[in-house]
N, C-alpha and C. Protein backbone atom coordinates (compact mmCIF):
# COMPACT_ATOMS: atom_id res chain seq x y z
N UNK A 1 4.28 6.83 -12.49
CA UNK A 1 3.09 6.85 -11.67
C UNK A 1 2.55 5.43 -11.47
N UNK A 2 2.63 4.50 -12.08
CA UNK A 2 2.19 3.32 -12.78
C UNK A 2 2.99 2.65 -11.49
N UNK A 3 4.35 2.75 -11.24
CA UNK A 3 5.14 2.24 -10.75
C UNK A 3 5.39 2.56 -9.64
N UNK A 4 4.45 3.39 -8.87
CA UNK A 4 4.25 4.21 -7.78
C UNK A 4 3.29 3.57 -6.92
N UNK A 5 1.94 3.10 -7.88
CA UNK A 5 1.15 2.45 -7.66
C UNK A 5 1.24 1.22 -6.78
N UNK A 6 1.77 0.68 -8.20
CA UNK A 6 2.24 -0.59 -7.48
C UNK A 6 2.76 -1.24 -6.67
N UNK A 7 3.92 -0.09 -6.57
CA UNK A 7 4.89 -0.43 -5.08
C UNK A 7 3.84 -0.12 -4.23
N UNK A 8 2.60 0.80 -4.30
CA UNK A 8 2.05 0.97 -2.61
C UNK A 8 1.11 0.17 -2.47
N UNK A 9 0.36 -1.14 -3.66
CA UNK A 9 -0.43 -2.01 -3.59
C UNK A 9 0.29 -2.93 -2.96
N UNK A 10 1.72 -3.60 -3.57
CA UNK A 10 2.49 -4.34 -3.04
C UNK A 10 2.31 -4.65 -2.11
N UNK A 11 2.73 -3.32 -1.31
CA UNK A 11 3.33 -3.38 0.25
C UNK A 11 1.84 -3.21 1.01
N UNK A 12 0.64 -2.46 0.43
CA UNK A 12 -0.57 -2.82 1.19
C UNK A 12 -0.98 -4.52 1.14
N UNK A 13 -1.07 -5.35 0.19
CA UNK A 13 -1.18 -6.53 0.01
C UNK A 13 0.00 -7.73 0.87
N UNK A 14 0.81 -6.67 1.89
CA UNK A 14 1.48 -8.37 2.43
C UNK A 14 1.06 -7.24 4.03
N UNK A 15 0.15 -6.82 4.16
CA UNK A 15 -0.48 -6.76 5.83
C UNK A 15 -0.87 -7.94 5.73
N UNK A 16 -0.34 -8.13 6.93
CA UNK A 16 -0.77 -9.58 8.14
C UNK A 16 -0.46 -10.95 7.57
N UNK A 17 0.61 -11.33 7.17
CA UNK A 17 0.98 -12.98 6.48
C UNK A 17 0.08 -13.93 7.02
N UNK A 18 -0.33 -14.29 6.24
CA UNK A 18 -1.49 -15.50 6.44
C UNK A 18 -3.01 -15.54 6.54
N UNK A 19 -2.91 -14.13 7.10
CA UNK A 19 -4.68 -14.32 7.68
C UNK A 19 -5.47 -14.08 6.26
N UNK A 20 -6.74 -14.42 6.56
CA UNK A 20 -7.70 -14.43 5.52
C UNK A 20 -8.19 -13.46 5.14
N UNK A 21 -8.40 -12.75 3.73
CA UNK A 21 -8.94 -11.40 2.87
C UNK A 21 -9.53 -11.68 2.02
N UNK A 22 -10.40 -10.99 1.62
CA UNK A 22 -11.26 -10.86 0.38
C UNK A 22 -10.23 -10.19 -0.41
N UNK A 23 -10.86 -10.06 -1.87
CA UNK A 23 -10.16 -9.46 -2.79
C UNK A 23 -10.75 -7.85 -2.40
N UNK A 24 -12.17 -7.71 -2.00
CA UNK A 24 -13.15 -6.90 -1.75
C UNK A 24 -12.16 -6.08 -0.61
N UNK A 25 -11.54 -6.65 0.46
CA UNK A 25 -10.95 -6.23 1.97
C UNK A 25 -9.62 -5.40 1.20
N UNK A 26 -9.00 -6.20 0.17
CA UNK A 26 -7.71 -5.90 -0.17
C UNK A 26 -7.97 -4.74 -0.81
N UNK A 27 -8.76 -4.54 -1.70
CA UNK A 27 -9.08 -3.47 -2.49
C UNK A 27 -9.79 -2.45 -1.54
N UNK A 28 -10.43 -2.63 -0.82
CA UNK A 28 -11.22 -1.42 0.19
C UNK A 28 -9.54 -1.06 0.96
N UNK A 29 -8.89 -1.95 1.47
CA UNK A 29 -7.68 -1.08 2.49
C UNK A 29 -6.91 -0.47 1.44
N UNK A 30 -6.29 -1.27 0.30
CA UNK A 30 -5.70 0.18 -0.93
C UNK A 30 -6.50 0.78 -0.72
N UNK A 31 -7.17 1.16 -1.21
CA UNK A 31 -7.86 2.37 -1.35
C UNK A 31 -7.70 3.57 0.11
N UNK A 32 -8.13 2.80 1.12
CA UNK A 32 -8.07 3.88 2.18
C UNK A 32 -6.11 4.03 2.41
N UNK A 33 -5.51 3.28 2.35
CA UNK A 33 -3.85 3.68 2.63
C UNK A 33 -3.84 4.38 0.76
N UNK A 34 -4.44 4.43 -0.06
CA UNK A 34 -4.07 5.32 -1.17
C UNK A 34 -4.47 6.64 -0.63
N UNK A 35 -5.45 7.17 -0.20
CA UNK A 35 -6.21 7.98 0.11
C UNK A 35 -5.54 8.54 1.39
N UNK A 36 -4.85 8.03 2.28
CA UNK A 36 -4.33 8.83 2.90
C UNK A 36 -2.59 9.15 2.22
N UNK A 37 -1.85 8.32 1.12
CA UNK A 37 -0.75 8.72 1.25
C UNK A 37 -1.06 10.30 0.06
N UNK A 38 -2.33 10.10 -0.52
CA UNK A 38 -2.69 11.62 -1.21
C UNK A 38 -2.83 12.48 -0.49
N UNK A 39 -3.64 12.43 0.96
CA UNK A 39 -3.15 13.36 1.75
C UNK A 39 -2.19 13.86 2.97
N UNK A 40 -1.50 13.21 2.25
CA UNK A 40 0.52 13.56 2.99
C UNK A 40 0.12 12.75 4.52
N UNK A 41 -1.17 12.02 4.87
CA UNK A 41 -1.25 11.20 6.31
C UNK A 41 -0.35 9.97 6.67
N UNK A 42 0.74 10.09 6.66
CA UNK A 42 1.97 9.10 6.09
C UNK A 42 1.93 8.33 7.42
N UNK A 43 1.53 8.59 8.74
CA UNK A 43 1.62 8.20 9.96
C UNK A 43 0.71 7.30 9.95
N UNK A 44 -0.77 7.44 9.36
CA UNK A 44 -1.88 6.84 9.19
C UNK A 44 -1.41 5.62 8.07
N UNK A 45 -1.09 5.91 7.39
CA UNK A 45 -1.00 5.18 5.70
C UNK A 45 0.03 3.93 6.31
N UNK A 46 0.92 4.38 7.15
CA UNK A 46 2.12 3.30 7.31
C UNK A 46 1.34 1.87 8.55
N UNK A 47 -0.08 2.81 9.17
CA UNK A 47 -0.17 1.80 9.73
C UNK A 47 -0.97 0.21 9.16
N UNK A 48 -0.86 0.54 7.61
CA UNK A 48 -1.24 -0.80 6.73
C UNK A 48 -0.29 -1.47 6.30
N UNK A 49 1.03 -1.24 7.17
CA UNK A 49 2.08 -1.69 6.08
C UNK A 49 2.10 -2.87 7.26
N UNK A 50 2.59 -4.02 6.49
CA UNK A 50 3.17 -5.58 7.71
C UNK A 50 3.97 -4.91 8.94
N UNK A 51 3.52 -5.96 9.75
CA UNK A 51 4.50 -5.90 10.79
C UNK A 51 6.08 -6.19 10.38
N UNK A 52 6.13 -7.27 9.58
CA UNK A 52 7.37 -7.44 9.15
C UNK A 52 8.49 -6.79 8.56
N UNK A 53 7.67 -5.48 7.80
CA UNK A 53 8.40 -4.71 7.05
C UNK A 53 9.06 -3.79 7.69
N UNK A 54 8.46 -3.74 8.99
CA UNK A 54 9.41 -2.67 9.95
C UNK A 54 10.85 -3.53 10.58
N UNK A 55 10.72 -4.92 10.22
CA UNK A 55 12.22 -5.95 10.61
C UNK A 55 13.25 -5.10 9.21
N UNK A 56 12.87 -4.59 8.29
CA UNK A 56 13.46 -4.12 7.32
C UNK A 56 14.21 -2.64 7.49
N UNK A 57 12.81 -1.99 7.47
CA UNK A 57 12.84 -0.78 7.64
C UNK A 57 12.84 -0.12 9.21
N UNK A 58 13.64 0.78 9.15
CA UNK A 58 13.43 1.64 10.31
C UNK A 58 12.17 2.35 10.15
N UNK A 59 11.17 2.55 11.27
CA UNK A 59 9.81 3.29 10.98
C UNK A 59 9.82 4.32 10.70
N UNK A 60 10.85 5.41 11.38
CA UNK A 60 10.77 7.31 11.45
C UNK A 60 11.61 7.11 10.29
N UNK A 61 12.74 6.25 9.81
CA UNK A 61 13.87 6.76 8.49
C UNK A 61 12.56 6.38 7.38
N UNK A 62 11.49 5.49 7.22
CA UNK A 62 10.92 5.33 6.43
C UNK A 62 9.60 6.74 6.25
N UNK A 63 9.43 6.96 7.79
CA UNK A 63 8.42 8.14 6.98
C UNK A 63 8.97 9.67 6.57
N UNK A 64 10.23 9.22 7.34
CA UNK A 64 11.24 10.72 6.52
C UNK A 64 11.25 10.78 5.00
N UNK A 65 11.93 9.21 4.67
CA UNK A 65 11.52 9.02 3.00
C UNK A 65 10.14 9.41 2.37
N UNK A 66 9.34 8.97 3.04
CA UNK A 66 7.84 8.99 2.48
C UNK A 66 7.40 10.88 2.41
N UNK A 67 7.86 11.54 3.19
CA UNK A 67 8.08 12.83 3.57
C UNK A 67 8.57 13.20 2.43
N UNK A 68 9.83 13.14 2.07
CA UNK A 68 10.55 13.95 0.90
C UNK A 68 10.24 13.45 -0.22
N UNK A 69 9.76 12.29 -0.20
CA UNK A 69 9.29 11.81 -1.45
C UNK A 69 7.59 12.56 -1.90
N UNK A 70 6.73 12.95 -1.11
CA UNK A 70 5.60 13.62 -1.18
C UNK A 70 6.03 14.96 -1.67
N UNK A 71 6.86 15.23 -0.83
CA UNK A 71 7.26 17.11 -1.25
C UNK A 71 8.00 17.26 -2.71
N UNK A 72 8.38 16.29 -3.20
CA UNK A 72 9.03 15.93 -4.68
C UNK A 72 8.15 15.95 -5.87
N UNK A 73 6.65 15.12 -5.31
CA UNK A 73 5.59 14.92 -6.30
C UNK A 73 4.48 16.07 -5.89
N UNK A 74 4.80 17.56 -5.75
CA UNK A 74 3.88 18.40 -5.83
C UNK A 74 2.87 18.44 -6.67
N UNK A 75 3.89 18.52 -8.01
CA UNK A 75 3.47 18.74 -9.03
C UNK A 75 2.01 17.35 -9.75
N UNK A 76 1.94 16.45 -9.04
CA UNK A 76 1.07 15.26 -9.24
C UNK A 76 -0.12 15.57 -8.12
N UNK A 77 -1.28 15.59 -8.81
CA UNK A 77 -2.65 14.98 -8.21
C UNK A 77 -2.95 13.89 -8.12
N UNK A 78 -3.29 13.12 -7.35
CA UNK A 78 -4.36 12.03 -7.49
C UNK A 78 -5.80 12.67 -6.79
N UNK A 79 -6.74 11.70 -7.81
CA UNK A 79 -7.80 12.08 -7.39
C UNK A 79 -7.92 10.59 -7.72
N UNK A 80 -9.46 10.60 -6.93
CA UNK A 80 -10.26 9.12 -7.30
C UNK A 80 -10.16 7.86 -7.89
N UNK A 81 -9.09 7.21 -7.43
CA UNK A 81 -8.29 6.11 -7.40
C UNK A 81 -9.55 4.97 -7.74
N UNK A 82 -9.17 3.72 -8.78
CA UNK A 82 -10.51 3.08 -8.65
C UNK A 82 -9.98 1.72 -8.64
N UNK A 83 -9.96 0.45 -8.44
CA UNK A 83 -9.29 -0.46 -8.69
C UNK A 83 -10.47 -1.27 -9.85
N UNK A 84 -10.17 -1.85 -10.98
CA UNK A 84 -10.41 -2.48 -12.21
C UNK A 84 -10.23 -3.82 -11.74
N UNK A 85 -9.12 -4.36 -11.76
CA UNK A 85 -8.89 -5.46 -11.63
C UNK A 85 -7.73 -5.85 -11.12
N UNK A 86 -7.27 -7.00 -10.43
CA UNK A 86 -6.21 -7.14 -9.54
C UNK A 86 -5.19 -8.59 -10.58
N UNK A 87 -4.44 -7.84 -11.28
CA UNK A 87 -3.87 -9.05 -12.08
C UNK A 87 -3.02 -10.31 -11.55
N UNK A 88 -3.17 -10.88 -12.56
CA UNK A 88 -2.97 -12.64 -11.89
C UNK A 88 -1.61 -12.42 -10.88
N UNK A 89 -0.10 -11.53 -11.99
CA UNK A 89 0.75 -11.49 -11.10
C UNK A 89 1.12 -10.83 -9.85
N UNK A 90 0.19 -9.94 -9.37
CA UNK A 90 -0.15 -9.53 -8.10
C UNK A 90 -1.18 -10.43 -7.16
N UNK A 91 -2.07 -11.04 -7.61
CA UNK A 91 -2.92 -12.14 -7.01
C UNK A 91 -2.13 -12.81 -6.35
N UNK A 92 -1.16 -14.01 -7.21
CA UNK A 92 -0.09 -15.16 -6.99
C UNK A 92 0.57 -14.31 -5.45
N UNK A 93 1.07 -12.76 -5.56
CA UNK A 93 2.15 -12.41 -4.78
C UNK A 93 1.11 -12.49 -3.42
N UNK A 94 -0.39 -11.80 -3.84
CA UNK A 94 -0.94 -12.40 -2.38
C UNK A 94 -1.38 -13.35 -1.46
N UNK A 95 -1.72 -14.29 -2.54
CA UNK A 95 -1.83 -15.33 -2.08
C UNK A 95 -0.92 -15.82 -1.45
N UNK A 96 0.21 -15.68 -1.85
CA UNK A 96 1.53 -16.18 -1.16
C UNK A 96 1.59 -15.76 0.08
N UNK A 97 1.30 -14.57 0.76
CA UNK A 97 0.77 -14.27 1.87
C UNK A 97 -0.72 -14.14 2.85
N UNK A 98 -1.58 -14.37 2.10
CA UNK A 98 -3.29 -14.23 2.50
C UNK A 98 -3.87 -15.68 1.75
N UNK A 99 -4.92 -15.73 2.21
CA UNK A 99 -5.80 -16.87 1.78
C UNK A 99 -7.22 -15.92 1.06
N UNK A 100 -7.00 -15.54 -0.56
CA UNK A 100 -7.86 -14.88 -0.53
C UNK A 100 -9.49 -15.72 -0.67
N UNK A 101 -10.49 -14.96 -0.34
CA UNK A 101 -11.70 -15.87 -0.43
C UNK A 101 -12.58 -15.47 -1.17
């Protein structure tokens, strides 16, 4: 779950290479792309992901994944997601892409 997380902070934290975020912005958009991939809105949720990541990924093979991967974790709730603190080695990875302020 831990590791679930993370991969979807990750990939929320490299929207838009370069431009400027709060830690406040970064943590308010997790939250809303967490909040929709809890409610299976995978169409919505993907539109926080980089532009770049679609040079990677195919868009429809990625929300097919995101699809079977939801129907897999029935058995998991999330509820009320909170963010604590954003550790140094996730900071470094955004900064590397954002200028946080």
């Amino acid at each position: 779950m831990k590791k679930t997380l993370l991969i979807l902070f990750i990939l929320v934290a490299k929207i838009g290479c370069g431009q400027e975020i709060s830690k406040t912005q970064l943590k308010s958009d997790f939250l809303k792309y967490s909040n929709l991939i809890s409610k299976r809105e995978y169409e919505k949720a993907v539109d926080y992901m980089p532009t770049d990541f679609w040079s990677v990924y195919e868009k429809n093979q990625f929300l097919t994944i995101m699809k079977r991967v939801g129907k897999q974790m029935d058995s998991i709730s999330i509820n009320s997601i909170k963010i604590v603190d954003i550790s140094e080695t996730i900071a470094k990875n955004v900064s590397n892409n954002y200028v946080l302020s």
